[in-house]
Protein backbone atom coordinates (compact mmCIF):
# COMPACT_ATOMS: atom_id res chain seq x y z
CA UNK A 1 186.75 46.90 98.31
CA UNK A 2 189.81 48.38 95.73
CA UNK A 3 192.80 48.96 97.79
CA UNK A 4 193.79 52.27 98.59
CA UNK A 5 196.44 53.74 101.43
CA UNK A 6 193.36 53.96 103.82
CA UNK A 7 193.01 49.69 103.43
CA UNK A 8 196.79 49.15 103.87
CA UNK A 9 196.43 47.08 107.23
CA UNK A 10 194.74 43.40 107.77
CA UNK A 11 192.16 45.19 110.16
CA UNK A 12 191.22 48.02 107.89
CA UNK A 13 189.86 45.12 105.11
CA UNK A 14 188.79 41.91 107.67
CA UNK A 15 185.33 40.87 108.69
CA UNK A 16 184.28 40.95 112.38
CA UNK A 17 182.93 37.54 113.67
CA UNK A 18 182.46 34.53 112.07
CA UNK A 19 180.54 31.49 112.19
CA UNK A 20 180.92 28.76 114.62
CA UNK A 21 179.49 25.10 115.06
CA UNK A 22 179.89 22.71 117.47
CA UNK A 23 181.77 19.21 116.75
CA UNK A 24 178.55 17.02 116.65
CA UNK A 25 176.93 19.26 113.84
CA UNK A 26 175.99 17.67 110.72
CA UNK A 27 178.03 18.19 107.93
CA UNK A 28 175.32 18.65 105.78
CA UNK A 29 174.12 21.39 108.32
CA UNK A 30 177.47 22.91 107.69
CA UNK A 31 177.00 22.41 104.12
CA UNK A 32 173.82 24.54 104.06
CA UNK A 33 175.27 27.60 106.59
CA UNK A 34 178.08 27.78 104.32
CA UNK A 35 176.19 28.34 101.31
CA UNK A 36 173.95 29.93 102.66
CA UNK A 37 176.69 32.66 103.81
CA UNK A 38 179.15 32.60 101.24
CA UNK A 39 181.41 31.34 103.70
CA UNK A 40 184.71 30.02 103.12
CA UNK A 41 185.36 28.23 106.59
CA UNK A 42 183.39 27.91 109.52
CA UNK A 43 185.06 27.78 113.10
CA UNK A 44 184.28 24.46 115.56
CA UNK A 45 183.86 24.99 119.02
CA UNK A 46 184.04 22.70 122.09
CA UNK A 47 180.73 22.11 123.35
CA UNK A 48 182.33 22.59 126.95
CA UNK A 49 183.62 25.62 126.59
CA UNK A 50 183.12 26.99 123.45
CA UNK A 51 187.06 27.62 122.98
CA UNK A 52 187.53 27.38 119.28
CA UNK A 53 189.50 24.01 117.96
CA UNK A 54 189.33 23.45 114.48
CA UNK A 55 188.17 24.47 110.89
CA UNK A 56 185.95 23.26 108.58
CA UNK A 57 186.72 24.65 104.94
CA UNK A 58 184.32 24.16 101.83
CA UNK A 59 186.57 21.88 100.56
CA UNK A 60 186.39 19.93 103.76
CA UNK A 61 182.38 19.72 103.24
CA UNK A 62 183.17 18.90 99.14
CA UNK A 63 185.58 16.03 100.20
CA UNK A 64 182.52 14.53 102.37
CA UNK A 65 180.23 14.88 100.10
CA UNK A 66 182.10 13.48 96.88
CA UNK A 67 182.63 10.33 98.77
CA UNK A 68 179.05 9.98 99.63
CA UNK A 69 179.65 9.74 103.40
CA UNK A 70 178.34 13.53 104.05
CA UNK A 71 175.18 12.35 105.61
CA UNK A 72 176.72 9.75 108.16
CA UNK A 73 179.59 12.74 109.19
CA UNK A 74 179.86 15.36 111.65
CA UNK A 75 181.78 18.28 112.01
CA UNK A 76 184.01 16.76 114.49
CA UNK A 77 184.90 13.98 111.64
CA UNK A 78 186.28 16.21 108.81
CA UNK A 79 187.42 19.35 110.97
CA UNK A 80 190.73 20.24 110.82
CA UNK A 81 192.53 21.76 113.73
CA UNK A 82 195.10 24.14 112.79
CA UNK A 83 193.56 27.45 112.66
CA UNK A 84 195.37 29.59 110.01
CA UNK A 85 196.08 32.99 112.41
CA UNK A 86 197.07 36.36 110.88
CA UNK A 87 198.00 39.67 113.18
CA UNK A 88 195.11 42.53 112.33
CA UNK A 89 198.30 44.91 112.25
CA UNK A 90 200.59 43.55 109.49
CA UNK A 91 200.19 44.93 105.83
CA UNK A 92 197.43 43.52 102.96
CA UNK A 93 200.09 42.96 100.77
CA UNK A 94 201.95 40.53 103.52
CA UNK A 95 199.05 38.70 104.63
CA UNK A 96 198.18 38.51 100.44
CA UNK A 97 201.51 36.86 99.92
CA UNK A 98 201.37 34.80 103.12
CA UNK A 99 198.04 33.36 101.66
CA UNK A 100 199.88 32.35 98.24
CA UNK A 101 202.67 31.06 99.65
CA UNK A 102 200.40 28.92 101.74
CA UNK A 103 197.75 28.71 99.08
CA UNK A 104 195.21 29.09 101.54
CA UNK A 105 192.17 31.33 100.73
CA UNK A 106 190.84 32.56 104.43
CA UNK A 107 193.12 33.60 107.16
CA UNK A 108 191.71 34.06 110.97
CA UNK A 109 192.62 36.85 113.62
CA UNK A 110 191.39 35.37 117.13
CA UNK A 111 191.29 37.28 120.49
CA UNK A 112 190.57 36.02 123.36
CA UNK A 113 187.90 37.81 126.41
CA UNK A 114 186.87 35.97 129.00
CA UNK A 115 188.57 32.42 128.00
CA UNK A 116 186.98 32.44 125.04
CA UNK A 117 188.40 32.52 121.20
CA UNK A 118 186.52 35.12 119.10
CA UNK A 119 187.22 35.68 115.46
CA UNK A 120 187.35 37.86 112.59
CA UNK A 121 188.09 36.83 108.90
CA UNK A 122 190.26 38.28 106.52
């Protein structure tokens, strides 16, 4: 989507929901959801109350499988925990330039209903 002044905020470009997976999935599971989805990250969950706490990136999933242990991992062994968080109301242009300067390629805006962590990807 070109930008234009109607895509000037985070929220007016960003993608509602994403995908989660719990810690003890397979990371060749995650391997095939990701591709499957075009996804750049997938969010892990706690399997007791399904609160997100961590990332897996495809980069993650390409480290596990270039050292031939993807088979023997889980989620819960290559996830990483910081969650890279980005308000829905700041400017494209900021978040753009908070993403270079952190050379990161997927930010997350979380809200939370009902004790849980929902997400939307920008």
């Amino acid at each position: 989507m070109p930008l234009s002044r109607s895509c000037s905020l985070v929220r007016d470009l960003m993608k509602v929901g994403v995908t989660t997976c719990h810690l003890a999935t397979p990371v060749r599971n995650i391997s095939k959801i990701s591709s499957e989805n075009d996804l750049e990250a997938v969010i892990i969950i706690s399997p007791e109350d399904e609160h997100a706490i961590g990332k897996i990136t495809q980069v993650n999933v390409m480290s596990a499988f270039s050292n031939g242990s993807a088979d023997l991992l889980t989620a819960m062994d290559i996830m990483q925990e910081e969650i890279e968080q980005v308000l829905p109301d700041i400017p494209v242009t900021t978040a753009a330039q908070m993403m270079l300067d952190k050379q990161l390629r997927i930010f997350f805006i979380m809200h939370h209903s009902g004790g849980l962590s929902y997400g939307s990807t920008y």
